[in-house]
PDB file of N, CA and C in Angstrom:
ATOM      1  N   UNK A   1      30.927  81.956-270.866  1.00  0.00           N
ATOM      2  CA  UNK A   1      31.862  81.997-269.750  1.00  0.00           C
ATOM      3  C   UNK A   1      33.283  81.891-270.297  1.00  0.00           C
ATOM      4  N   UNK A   2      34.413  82.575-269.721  1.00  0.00           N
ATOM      5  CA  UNK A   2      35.725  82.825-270.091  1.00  0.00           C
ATOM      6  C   UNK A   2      36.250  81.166-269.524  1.00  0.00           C
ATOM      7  N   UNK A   3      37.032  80.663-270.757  1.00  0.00           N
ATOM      8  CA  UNK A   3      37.237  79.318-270.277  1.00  0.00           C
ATOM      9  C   UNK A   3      38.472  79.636-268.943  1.00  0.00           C
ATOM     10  N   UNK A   4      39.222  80.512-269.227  1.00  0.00           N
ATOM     11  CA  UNK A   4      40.134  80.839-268.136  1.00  0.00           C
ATOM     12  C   UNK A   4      39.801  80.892-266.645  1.00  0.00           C
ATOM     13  N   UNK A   5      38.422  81.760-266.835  1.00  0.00           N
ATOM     14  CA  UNK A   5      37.687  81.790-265.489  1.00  0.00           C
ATOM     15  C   UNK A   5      37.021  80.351-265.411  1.00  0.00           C
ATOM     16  N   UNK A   6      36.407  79.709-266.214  1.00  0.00           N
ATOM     17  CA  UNK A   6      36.235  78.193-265.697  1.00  0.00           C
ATOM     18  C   UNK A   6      37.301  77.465-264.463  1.00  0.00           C
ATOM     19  N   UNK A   7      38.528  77.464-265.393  1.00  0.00           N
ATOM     20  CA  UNK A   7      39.356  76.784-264.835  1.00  0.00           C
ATOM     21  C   UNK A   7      40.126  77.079-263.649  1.00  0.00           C
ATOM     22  N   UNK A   8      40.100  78.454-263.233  1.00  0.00           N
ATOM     23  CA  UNK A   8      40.514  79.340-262.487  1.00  0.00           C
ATOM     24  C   UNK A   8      39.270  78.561-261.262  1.00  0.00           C
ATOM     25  N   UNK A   9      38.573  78.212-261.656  1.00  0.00           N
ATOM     26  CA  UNK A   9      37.206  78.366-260.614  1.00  0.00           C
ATOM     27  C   UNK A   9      36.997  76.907-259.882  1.00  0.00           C
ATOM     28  N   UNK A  10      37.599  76.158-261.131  1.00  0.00           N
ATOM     29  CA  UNK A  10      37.697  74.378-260.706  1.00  0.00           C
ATOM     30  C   UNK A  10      38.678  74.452-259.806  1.00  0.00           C
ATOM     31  N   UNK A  11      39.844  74.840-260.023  1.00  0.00           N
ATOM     32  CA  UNK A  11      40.724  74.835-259.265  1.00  0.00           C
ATOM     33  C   UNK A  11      40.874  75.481-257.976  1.00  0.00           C
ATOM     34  N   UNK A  12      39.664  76.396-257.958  1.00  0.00           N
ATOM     35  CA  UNK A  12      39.423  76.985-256.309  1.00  0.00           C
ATOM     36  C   UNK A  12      38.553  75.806-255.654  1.00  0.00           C
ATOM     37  N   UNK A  13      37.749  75.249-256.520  1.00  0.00           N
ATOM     38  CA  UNK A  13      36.845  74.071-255.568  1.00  0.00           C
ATOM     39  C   UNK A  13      37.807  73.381-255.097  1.00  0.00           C
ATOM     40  N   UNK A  14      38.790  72.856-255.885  1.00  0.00           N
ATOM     41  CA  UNK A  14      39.433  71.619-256.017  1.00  0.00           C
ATOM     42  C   UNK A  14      40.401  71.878-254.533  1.00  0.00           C
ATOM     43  N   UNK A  15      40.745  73.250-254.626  1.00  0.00           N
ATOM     44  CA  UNK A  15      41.385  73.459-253.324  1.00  0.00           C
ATOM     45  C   UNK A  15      41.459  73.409-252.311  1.00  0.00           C
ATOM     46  N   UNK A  16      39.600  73.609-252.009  1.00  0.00           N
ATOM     47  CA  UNK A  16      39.088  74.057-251.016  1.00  0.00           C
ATOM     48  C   UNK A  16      38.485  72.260-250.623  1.00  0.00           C
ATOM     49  N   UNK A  17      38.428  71.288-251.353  1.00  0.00           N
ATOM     50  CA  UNK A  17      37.769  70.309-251.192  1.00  0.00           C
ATOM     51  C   UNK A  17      39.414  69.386-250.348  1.00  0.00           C
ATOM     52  N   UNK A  18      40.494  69.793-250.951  1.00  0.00           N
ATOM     53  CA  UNK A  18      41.524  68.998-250.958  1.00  0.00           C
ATOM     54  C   UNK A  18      42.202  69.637-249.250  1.00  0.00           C
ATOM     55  N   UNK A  19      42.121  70.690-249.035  1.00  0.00           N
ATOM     56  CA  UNK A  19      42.172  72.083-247.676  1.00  0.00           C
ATOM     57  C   UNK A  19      41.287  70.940-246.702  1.00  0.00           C
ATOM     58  N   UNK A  20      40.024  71.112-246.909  1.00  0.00           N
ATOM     59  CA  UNK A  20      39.111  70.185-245.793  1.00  0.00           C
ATOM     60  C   UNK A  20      38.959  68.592-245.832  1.00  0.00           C
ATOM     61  N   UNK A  21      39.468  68.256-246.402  1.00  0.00           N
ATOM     62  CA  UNK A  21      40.025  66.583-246.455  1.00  0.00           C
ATOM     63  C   UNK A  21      41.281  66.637-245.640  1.00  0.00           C
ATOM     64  N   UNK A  22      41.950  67.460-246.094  1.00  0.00           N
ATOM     65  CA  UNK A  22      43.499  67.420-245.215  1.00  0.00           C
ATOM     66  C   UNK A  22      43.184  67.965-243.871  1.00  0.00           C
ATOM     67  N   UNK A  23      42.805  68.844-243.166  1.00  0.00           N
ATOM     68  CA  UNK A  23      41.973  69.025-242.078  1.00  0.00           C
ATOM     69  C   UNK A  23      41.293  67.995-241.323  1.00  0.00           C
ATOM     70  N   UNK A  24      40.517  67.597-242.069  1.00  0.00           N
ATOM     71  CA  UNK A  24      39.858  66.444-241.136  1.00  0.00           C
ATOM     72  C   UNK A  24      40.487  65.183-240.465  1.00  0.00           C
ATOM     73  N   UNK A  25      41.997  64.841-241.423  1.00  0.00           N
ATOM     74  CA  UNK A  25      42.866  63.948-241.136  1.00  0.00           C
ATOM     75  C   UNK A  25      43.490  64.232-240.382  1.00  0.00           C
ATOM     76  N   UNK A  26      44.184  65.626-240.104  1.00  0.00           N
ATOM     77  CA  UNK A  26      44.836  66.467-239.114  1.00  0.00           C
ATOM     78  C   UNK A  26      44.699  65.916-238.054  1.00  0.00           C
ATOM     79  N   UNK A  27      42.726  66.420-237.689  1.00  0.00           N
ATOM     80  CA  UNK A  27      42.444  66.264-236.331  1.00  0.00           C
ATOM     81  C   UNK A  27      42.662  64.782-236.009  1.00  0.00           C
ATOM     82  N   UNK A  28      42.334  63.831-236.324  1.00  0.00           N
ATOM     83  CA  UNK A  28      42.677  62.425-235.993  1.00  0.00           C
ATOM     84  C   UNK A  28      41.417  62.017-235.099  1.00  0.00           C
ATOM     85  N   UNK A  29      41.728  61.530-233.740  1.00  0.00           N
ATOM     86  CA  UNK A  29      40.723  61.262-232.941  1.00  0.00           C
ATOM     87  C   UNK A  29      40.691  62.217-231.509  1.00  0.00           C
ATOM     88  N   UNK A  30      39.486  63.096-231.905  1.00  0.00           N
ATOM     89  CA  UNK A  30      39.637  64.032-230.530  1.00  0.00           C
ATOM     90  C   UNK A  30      38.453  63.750-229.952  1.00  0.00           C
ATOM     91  N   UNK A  31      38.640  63.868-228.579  1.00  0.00           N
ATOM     92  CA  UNK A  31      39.828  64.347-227.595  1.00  0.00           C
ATOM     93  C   UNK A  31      40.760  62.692-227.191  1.00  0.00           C
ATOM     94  N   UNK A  32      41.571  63.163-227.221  1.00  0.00           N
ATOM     95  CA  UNK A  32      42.258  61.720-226.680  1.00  0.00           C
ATOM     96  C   UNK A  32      42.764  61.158-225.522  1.00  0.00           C
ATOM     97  N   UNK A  33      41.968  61.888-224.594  1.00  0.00           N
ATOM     98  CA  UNK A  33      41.583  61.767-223.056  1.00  0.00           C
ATOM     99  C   UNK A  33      40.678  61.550-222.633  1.00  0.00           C
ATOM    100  N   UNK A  34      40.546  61.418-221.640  1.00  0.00           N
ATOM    101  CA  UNK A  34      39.118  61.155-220.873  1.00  0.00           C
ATOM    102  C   UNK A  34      38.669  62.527-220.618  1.00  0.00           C
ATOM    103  N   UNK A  35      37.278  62.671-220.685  1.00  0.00           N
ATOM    104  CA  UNK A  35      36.723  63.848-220.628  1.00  0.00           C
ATOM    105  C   UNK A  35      36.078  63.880-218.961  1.00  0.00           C
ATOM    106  N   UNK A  36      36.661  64.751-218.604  1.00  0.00           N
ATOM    107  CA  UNK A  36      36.331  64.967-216.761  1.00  0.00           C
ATOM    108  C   UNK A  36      34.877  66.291-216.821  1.00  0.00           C
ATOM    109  N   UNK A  37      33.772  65.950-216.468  1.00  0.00           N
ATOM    110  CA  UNK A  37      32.944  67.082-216.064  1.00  0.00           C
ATOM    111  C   UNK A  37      32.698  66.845-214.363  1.00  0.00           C
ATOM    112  N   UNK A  38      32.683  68.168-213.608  1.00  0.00           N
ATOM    113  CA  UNK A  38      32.530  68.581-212.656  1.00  0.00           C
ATOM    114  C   UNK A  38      31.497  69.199-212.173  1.00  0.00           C
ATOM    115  N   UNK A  39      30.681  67.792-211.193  1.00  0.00           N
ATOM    116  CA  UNK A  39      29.465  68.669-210.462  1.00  0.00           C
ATOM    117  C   UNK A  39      29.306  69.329-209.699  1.00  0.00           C
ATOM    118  N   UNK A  40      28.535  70.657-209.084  1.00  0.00           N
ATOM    119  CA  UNK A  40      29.345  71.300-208.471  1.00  0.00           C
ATOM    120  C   UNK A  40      28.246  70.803-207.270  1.00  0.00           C
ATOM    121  N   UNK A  41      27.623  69.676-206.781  1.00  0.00           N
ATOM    122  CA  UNK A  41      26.438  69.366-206.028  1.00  0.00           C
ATOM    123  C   UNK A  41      27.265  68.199-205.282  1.00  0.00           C
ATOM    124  N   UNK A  42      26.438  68.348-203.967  1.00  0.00           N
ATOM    125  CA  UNK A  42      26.573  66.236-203.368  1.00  0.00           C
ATOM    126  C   UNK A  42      26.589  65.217-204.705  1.00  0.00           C
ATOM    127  N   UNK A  43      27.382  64.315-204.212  1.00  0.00           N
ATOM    128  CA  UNK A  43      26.914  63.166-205.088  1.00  0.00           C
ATOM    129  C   UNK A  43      25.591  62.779-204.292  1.00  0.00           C
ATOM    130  N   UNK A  44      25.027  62.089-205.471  1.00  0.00           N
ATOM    131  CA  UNK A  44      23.726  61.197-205.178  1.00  0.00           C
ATOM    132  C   UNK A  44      22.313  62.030-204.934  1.00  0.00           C
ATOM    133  N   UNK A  45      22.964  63.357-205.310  1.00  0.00           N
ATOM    134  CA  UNK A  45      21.665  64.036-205.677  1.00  0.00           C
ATOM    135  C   UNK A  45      21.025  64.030-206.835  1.00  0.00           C
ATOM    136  N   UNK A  46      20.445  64.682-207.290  1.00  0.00           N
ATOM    137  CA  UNK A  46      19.486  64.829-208.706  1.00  0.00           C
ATOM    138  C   UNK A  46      20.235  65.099-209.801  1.00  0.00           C
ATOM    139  N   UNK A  47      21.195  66.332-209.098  1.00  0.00           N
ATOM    140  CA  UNK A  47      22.165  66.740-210.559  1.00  0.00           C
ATOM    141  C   UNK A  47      23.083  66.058-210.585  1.00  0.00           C
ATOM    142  N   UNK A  48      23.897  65.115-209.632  1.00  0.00           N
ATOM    143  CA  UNK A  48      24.445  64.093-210.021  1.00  0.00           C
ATOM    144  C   UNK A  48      24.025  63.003-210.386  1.00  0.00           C
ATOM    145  N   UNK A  49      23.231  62.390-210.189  1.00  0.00           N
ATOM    146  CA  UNK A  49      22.357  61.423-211.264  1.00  0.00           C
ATOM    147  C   UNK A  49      21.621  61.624-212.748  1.00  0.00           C
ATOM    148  N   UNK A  50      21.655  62.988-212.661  1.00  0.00           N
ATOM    149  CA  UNK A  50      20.901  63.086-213.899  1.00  0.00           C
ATOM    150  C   UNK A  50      22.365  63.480-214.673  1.00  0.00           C
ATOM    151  N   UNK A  51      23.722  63.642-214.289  1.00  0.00           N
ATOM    152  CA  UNK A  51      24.745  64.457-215.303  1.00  0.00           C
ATOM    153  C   UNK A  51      25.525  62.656-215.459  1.00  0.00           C
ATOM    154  N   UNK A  52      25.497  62.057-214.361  1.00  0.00           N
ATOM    155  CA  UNK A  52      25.737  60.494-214.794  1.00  0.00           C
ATOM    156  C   UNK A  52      25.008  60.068-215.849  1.00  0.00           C
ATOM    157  N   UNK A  53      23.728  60.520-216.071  1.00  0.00           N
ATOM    158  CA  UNK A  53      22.860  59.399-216.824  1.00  0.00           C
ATOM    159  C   UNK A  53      23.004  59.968-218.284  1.00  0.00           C
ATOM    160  N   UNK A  54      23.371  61.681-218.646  1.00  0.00           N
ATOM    161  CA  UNK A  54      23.827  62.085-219.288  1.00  0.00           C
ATOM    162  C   UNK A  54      25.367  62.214-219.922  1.00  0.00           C
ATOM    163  N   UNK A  55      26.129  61.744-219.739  1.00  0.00           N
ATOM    164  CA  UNK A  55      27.294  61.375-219.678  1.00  0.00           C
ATOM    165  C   UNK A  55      27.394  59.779-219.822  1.00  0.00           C
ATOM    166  N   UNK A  56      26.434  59.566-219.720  1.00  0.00           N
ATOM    167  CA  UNK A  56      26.571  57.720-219.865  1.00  0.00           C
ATOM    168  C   UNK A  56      26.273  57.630-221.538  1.00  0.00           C
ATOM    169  N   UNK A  57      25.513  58.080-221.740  1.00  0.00           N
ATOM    170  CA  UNK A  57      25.162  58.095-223.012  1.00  0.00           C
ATOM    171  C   UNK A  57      25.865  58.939-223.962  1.00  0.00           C
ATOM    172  N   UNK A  58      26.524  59.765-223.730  1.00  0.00           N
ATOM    173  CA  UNK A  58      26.912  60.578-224.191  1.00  0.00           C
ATOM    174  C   UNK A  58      28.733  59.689-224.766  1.00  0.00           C
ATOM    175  N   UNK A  59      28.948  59.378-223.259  1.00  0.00           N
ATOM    176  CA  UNK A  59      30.384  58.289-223.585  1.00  0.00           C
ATOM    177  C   UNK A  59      29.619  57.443-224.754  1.00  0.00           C
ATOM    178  N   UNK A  60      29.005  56.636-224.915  1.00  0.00           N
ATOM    179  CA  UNK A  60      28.928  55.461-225.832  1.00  0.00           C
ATOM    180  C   UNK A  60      28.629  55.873-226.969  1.00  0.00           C
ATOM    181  N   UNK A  61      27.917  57.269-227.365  1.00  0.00           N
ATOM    182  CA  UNK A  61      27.776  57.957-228.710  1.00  0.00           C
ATOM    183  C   UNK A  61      29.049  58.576-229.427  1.00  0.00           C
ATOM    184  N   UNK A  62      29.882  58.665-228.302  1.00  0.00           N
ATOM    185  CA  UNK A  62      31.305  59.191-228.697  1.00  0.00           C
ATOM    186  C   UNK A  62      32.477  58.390-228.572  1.00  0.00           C
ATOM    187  N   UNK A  63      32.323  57.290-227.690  1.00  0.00           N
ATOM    188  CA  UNK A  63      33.177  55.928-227.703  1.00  0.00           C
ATOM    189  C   UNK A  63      34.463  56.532-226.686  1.00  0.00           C
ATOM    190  N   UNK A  64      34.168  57.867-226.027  1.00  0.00           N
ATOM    191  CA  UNK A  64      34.937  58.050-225.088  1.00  0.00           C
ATOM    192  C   UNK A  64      34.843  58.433-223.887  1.00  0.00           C
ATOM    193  N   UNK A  65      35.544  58.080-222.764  1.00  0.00           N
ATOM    194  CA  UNK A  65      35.591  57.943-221.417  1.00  0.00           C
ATOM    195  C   UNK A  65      35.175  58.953-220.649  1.00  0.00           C
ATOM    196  N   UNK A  66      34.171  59.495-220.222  1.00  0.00           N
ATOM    197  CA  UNK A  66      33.548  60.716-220.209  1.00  0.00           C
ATOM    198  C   UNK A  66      33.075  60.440-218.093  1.00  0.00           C
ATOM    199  N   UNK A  67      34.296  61.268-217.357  1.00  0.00           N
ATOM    200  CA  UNK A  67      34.417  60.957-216.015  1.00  0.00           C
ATOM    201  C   UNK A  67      33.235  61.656-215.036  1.00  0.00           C
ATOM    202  N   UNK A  68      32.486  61.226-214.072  1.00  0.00           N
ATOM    203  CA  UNK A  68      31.825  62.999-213.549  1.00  0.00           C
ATOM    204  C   UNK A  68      32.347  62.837-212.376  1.00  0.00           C
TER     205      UNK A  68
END
């Protein structure tokens, strides 16, 4: 292997590792609102109880405020 192309090649990882580290810091903490979903049913029907009970869990796996 051409040591040139070695190094040529570290330095594309190195880029691409240093690119998606800086990215991920970017985003920070998303979303940083409360997340509103909209049923389009009565409350206290089926699909509103079952999108509550889904959304309940869903807030505490994501640690955010998730409205219906």
């Amino acid at each position: 292997m051409n040591p040139m192309r070695a190094v040529r090649m570290a330095a594309g990882v190195a880029g691409l590792l240093i690119g998606t580290a800086l990215a991920a810091v970017a985003q920070g903490s998303y979303p940083n609102r409360a997340i509103h979903i909209i049923v389009p049913y009565p409350a206290g029907g089926i699909v509103d109880i079952v999108a509550r009970a889904i959304t309940e869990q869903g807030g505490r796996d994501w640690k955010q405020t998730i409205v219906v």
